[in-house]
N, C-alpha and C. Protein backbone atom coordinates (compact mmCIF):
# COMPACT_ATOMS: atom_id res chain seq x y z
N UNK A 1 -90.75 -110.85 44.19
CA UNK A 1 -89.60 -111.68 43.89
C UNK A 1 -88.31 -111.00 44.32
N UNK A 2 -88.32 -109.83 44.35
CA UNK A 2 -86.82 -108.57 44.91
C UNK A 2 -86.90 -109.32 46.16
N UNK A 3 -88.12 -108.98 46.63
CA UNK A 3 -87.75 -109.45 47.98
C UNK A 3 -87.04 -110.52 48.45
N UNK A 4 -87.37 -111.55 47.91
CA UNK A 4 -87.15 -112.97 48.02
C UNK A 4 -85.67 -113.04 47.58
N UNK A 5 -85.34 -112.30 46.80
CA UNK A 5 -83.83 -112.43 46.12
C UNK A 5 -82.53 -112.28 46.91
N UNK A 6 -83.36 -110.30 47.77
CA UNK A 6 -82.71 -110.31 48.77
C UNK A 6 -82.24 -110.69 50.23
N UNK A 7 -82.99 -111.60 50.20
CA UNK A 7 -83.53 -112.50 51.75
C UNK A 7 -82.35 -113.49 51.59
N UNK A 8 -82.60 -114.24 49.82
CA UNK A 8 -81.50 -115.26 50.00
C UNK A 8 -80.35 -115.02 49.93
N UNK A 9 -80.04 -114.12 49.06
CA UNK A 9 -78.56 -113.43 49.51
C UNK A 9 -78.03 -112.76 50.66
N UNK A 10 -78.71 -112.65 51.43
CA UNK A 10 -78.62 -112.66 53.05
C UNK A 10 -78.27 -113.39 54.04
N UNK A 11 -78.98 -114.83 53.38
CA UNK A 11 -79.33 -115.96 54.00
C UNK A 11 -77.51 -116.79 53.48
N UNK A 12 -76.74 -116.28 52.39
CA UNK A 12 -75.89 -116.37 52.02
C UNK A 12 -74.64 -115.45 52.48
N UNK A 13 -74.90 -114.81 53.52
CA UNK A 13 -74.03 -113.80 53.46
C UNK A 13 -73.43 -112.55 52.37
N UNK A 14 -74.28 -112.48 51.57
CA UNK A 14 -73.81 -111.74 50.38
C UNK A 14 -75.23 -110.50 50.44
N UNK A 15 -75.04 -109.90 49.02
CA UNK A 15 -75.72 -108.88 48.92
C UNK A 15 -76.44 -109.05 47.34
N UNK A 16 -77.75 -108.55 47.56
CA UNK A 16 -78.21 -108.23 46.15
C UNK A 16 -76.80 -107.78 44.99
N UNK A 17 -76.27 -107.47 45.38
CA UNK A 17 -75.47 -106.33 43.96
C UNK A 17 -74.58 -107.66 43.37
N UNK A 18 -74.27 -107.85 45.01
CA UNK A 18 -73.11 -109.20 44.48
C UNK A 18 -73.55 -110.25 43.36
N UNK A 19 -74.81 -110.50 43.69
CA UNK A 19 -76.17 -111.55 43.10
C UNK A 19 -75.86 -111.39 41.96
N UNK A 20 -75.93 -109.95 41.65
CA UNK A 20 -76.55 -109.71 39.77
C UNK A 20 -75.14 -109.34 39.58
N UNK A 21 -74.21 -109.03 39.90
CA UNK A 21 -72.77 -109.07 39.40
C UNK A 21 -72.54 -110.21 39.18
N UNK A 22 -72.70 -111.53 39.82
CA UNK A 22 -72.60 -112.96 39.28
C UNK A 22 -73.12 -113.13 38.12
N UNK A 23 -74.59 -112.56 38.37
CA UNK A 23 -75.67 -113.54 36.91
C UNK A 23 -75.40 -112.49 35.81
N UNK A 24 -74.94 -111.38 35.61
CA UNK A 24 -74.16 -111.07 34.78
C UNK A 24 -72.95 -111.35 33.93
N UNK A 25 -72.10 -111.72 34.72
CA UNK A 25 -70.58 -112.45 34.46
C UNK A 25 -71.36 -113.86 33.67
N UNK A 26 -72.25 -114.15 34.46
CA UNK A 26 -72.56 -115.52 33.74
C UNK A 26 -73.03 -115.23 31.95
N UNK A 27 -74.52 -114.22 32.49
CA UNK A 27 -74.93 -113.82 31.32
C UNK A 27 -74.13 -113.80 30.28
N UNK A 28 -72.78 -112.92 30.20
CA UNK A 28 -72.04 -112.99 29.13
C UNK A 28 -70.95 -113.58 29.02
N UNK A 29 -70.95 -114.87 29.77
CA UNK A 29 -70.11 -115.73 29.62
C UNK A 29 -71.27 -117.27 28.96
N UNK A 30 -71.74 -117.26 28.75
CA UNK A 30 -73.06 -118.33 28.49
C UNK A 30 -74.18 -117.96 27.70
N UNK A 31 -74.45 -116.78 28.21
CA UNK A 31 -75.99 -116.27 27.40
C UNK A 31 -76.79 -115.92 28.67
N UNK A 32 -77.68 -115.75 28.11
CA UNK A 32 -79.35 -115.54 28.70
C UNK A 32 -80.60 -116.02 28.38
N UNK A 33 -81.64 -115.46 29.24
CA UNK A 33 -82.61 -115.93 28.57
C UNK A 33 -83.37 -114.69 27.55
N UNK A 34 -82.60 -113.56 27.90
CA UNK A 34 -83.08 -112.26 27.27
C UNK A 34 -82.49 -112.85 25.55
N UNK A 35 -81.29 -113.86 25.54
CA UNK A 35 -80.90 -114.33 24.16
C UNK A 35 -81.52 -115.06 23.81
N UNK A 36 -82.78 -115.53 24.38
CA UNK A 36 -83.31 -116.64 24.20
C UNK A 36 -82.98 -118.20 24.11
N UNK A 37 -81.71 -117.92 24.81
CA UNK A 37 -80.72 -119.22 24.93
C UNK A 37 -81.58 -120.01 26.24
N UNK A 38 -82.13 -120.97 26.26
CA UNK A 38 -82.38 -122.27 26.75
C UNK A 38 -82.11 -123.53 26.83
N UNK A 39 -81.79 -124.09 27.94
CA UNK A 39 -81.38 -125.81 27.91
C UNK A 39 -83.00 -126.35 28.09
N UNK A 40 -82.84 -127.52 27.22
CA UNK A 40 -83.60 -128.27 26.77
C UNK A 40 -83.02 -129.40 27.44
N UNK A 41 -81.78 -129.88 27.71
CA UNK A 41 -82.18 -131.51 27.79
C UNK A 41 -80.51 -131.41 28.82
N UNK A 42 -80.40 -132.31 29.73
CA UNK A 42 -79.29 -132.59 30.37
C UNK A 42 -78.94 -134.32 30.21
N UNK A 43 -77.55 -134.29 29.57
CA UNK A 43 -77.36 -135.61 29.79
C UNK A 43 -76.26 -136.28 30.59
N UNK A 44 -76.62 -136.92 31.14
CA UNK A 44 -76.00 -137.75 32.33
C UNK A 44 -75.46 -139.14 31.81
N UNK A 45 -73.95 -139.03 31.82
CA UNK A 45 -73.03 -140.57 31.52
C UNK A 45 -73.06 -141.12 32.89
N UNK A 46 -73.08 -142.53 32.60
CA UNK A 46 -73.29 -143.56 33.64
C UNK A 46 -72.04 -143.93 33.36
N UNK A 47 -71.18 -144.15 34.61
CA UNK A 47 -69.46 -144.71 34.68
C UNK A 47 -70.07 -146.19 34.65
């Protein structure tokens, strides 16, 4: 899966480090799944 991670962040112009510096910022801006924080359900308003 490393592998694959780093391929697409490649494929993005970016870098592994950049990757997990994002999903970090996110992590503790939102949670994780290490918090066991999960979405369950998405809801979609119809205009």
């Amino acid at each position: 899966m490393l592998e694959i991670m780093k391929y697409l962040a490649k494929l993005e112009n970016s870098t592994l480090e950049e990757v997990m510096g994002i999903a970090e910022e996110k992590a503790i801006k939102k949670g994780s799944f290490e918090n066991r924080i999960f979405l369950e359900k998405v809801l979609i308003r119809k205009k």
